[in-house]
Protein backbone atom coordinates (compact mmCIF):
# COMPACT_ATOMS: atom_id res chain seq x y z
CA UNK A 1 -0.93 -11.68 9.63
CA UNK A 2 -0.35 -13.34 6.51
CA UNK A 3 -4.22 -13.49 5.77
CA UNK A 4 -5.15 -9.94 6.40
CA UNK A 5 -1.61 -8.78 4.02
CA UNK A 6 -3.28 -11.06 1.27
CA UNK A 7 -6.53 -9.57 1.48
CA UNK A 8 -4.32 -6.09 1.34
CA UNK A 9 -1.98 -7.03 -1.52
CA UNK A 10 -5.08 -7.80 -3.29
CA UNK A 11 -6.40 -4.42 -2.49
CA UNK A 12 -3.50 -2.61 -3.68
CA UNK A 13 -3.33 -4.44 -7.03
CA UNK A 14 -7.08 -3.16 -7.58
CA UNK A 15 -5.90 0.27 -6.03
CA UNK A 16 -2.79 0.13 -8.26
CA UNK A 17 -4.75 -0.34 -11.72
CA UNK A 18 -7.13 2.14 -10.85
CA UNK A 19 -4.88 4.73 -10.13
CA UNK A 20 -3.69 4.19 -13.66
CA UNK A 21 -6.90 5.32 -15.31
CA UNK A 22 -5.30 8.85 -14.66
CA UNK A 23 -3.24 8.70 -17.96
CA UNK A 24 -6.28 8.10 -19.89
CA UNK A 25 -7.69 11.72 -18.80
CA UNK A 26 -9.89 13.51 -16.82
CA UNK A 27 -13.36 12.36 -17.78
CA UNK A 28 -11.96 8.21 -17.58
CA UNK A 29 -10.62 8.76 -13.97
CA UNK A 30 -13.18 10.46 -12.47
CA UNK A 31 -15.84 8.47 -14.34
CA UNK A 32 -14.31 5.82 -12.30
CA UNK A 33 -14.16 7.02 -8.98
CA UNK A 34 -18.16 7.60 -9.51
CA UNK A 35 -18.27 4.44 -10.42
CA UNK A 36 -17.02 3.04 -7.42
CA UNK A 37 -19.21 4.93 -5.35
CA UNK A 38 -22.17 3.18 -7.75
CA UNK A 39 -21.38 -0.58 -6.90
CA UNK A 40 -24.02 -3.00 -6.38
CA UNK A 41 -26.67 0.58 -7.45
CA UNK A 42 -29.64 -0.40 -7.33
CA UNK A 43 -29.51 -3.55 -5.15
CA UNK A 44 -27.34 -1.82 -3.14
CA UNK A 45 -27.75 2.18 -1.70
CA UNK A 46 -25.06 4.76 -3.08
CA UNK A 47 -21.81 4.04 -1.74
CA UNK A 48 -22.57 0.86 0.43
CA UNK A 49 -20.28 -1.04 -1.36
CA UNK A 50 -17.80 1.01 -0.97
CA UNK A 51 -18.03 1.78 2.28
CA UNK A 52 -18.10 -2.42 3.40
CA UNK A 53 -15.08 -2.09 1.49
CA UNK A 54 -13.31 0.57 3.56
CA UNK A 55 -14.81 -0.85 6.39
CA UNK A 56 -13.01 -4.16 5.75
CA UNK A 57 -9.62 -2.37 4.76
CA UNK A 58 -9.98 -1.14 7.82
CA UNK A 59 -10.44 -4.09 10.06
CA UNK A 60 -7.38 -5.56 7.82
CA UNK A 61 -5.02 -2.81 8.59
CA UNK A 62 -6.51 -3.13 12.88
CA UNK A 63 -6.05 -6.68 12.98
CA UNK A 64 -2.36 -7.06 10.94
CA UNK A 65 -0.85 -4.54 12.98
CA UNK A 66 -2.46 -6.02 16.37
CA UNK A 67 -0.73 -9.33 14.79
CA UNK A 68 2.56 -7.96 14.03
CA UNK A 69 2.51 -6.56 17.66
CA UNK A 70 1.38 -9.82 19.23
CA UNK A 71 4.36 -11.77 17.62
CA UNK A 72 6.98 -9.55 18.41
CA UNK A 73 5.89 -9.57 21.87
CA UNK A 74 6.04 -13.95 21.72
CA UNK A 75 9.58 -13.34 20.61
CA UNK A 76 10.32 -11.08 23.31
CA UNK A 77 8.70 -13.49 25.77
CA UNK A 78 10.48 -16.26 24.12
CA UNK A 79 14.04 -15.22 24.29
CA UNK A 80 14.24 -12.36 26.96
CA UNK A 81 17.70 -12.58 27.17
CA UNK A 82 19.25 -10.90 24.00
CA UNK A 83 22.21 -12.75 21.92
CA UNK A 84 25.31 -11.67 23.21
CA UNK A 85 26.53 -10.61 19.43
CA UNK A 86 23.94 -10.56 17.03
CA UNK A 87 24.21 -11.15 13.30
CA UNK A 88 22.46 -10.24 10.17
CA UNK A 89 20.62 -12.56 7.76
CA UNK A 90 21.94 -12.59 4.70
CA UNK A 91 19.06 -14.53 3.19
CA UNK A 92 16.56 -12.61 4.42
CA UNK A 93 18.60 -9.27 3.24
CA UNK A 94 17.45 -5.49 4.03
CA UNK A 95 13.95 -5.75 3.53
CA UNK A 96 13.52 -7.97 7.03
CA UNK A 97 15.38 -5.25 9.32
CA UNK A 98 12.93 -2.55 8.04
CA UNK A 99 9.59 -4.53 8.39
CA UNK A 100 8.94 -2.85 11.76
CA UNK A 101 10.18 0.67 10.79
CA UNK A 102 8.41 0.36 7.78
CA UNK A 103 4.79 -0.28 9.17
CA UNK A 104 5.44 2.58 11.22
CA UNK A 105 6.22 4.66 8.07
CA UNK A 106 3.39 2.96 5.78
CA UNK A 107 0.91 3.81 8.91
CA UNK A 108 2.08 7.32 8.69
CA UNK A 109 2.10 7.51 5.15
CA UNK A 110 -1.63 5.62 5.16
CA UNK A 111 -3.32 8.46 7.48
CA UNK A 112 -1.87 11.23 5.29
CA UNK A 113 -3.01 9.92 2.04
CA UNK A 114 -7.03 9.58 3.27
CA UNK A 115 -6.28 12.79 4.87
CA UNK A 116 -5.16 14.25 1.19
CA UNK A 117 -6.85 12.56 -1.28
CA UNK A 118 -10.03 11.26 0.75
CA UNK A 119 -10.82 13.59 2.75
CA UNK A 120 -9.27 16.34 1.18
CA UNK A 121 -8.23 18.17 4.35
CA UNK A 122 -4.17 18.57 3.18
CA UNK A 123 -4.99 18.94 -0.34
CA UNK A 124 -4.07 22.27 -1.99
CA UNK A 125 -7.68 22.04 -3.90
CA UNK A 126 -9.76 21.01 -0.20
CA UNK A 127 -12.70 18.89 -1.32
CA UNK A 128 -13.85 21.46 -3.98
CA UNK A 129 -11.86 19.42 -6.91
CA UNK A 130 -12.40 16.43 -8.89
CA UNK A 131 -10.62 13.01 -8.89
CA UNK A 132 -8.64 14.12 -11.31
CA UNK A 133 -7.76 17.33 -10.73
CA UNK A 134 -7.47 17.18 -6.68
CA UNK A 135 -4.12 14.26 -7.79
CA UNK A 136 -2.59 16.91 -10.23
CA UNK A 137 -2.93 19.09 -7.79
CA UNK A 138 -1.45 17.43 -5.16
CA UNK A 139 1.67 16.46 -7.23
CA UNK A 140 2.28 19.65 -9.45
CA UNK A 141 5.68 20.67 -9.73
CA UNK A 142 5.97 23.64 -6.88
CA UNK A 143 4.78 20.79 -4.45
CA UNK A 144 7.97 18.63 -5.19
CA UNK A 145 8.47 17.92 -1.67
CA UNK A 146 5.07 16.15 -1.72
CA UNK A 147 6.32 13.33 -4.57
CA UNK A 148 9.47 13.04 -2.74
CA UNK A 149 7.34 11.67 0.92
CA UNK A 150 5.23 9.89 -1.67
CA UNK A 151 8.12 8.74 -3.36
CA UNK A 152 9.78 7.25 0.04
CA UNK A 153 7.11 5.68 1.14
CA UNK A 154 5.81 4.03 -1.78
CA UNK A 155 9.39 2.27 -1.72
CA UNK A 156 8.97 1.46 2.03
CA UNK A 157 5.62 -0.61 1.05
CA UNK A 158 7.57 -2.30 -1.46
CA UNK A 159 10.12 -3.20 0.63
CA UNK A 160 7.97 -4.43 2.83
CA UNK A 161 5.94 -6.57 0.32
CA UNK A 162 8.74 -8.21 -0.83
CA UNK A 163 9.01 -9.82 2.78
CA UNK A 164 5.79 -10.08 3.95
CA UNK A 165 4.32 -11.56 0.22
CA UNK A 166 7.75 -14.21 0.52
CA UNK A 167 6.80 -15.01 3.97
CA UNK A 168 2.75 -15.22 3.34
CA UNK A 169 3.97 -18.31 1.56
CA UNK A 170 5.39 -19.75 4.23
CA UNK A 171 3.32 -19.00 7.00
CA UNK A 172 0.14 -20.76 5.12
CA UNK A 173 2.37 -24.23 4.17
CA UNK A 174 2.36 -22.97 0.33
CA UNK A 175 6.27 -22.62 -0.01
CA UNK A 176 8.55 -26.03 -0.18
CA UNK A 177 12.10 -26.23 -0.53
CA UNK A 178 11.57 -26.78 -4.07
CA UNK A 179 9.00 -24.12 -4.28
CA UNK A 180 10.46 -21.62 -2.73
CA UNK A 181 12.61 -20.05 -5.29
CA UNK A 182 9.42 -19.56 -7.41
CA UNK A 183 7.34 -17.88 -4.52
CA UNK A 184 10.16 -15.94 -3.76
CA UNK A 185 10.80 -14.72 -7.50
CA UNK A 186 6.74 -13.89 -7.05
CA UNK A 187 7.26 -11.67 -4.40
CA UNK A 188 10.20 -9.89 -5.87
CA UNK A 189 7.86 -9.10 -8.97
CA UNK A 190 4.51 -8.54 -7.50
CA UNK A 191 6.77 -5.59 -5.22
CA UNK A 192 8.20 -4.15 -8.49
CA UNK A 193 5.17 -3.97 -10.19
CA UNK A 194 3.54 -2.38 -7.62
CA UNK A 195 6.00 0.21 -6.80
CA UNK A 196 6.28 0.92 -10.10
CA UNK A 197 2.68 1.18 -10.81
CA UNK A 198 1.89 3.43 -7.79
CA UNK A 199 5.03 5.73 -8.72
CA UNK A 200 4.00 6.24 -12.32
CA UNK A 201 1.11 8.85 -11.58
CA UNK A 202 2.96 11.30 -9.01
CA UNK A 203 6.16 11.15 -11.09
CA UNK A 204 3.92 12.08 -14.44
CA UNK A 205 2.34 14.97 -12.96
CA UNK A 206 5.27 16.79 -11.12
CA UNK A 207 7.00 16.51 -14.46
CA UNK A 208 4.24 17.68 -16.73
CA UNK A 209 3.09 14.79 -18.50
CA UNK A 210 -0.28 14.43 -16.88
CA UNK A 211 -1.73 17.75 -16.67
């Protein structure tokens, strides 16, 4: 678990920056989604670097849900009996109680954003727009309702990166007592930035600034 969330924190960083490129216009965004689609060109066919890529985001996502199942089914086996009262972590905080909600949510939220902006199938604009304008359209002001989901679950991912990044740490023998603080003031940041990065271009475009 915490080796396939690395390898998708990592993707999400590179996800977040691109995404970015939208405020520099039209021609800079969509010059770099061809560009992605022209990796390793002309070693490498048209989109075959790209599509290892997807190909191991997708074996990522498989395998850290299969592990997120297979440990809360240990725990089960482990203590079948439930605690007769049961009591909240404080140090752990909100983020821990919605780690298995949340997955469900970001898994929800993952199949309709290939379906919209991939695929194009729930996209106002189908597959007939560019880049560009296929994410204006999505998040133009009369589709409100669409930011808002976006919105939500964007926050859900960050919520559950600040957990899963924090416990990452741990899991892999990186975080000491003395080092935890540090990892866990990492983890707090990395989420923020994220959220805040991944926010910035829905948020722009329903209120008119990217048009």
């Amino acid at each position: 678990m915490a080796v396939t969330g690395g390898i998708l924190v990592l993707f999400l960083i590179a996800h977040a920056f691109g995404n970015l490129k939208v405020f520099l216009g039209p021609a800079e965004f969509d010059g770099y989604a061809s560009w992605l689609r022209t990796i390793g060109e002309p070693a490498l066919p048209r989109r075959w670097f790209l599509s290892l890529l997807e190909i191991g985001l997708t074996v990522s996502v498989v395998l850290h849900v299969w592990s997120a199942v297979t440990l809360a089914r240990a725990a089960r086996r482990a203590r079948p009996v439930r605690y007769a009262v049961r009591r909240r972590s404080r140090a752990h905080g909100y983020a821990v109680h919605t780690m298995r909600y949340g997955g469900v949510v970001i898994a929800l939220f993952l199949i309709w954003h290939l379906l919209d902006l991939t695929f194009g199938a729930v996209n106002p604009l189908g597959g007939n727009g560019t880049p560009y304008t296929a994410v204006v359209a999505d998040f133009a002001p009369g589709r409100w309702y669409v930011t808002v989901f976006y919105v939500a679950a964007v926050v859900m991912v960050g919520l559950h990166l600040r957990h899963g990044i924090r416990s990452a740490f741990q899991t892999l023998g990186l975080a000491s007592r003395r080092s935890y603080a540090a990892y866990d003031l990492l983890a707090a940041v990395v989420s923020i930035v994220l959220v805040a990065g991944f926010l910035a271009v829905p948020i722009a475009v329903t209120f008119g600034w990217v048009k």
